[in-house]
C-alpha atoms as a PDB file:
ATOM      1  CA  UNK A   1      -4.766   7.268  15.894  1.00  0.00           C
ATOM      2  CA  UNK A   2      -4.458   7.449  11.959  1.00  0.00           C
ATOM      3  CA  UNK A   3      -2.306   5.631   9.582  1.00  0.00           C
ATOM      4  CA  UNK A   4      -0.536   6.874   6.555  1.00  0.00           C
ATOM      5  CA  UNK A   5       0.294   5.020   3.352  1.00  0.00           C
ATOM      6  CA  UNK A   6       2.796   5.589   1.330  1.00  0.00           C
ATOM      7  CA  UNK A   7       2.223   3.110  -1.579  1.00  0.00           C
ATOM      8  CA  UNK A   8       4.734   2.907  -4.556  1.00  0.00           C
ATOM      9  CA  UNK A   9       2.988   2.401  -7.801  1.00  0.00           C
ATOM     10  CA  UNK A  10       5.060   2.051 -11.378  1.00  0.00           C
ATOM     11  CA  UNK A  11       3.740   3.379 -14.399  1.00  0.00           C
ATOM     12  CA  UNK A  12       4.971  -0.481 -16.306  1.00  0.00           C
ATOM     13  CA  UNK A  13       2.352  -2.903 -14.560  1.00  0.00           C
ATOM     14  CA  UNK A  14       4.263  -5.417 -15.002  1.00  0.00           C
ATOM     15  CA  UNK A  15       7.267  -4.194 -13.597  1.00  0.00           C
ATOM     16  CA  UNK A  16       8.158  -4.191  -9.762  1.00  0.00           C
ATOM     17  CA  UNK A  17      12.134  -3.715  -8.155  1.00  0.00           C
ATOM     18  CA  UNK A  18      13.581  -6.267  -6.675  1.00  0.00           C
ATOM     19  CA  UNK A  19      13.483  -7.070  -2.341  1.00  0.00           C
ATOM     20  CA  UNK A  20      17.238  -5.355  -2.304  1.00  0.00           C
ATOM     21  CA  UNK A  21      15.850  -2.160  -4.468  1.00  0.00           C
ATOM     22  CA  UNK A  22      12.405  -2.175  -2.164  1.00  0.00           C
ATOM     23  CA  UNK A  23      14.292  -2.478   1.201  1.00  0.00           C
ATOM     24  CA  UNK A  24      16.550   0.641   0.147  1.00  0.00           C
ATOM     25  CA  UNK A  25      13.348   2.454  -0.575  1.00  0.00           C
ATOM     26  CA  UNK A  26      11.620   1.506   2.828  1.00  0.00           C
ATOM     27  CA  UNK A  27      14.984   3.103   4.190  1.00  0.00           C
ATOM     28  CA  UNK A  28      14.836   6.028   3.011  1.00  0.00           C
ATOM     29  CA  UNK A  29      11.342   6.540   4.051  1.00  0.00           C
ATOM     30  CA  UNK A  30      12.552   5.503   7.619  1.00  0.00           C
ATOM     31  CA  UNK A  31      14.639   8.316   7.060  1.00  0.00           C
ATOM     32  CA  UNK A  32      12.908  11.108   5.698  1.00  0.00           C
ATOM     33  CA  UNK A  33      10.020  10.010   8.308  1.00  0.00           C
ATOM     34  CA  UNK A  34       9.651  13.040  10.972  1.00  0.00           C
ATOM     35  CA  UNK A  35       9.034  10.744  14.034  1.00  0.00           C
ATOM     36  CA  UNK A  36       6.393  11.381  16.325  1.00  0.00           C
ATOM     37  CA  UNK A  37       6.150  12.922  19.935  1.00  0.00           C
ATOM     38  CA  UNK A  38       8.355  12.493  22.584  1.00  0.00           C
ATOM     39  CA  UNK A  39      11.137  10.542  20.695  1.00  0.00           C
ATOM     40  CA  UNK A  40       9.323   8.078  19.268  1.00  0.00           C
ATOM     41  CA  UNK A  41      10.460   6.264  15.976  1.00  0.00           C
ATOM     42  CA  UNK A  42       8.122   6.338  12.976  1.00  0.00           C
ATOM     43  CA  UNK A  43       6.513   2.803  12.652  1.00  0.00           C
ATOM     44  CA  UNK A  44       7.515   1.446   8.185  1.00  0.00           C
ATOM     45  CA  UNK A  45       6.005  -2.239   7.377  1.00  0.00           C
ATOM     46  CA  UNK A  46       6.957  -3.179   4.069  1.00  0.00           C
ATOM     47  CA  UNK A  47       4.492  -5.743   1.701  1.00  0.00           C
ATOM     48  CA  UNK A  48       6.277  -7.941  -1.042  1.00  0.00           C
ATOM     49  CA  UNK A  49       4.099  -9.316  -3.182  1.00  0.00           C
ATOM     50  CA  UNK A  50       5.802 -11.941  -5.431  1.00  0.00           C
ATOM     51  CA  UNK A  51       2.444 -11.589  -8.218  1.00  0.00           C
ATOM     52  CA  UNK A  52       0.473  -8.669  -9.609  1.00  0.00           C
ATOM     53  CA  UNK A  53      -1.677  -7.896  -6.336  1.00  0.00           C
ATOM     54  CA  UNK A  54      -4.651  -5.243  -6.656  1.00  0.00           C
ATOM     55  CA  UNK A  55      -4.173  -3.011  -3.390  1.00  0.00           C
ATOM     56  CA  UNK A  56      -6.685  -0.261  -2.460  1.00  0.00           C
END
């Protein structure tokens, strides 16, 4: 099985929306997710990082 990522990246480094703004976002990807198989609900985790974090 393979994961996707969806990461969100602004062009300001230093700027990042707040947990209200993010969990609308994660939302919407919940709903614009296809779903998989059989009925089964796409998977979303959502990371908050309260700093600058590097991801890769």
């Amino acid at each position: 099985m393979s994961d996707d990522v969806l990461s969100v990246i602004p062009t300001d480094p230093q700027w990042q929306p707040d947990q209200a703004a993010a969990g609308r976002a994660a939302a919407l990807a919940a709903d614009l997710a296809p779903g998989l198989p059989d009925g089964v609900d796409v998977e979303i985790d959502v990371t908050w990082y309260d700093a600058l974090t590097p991801v890769d």
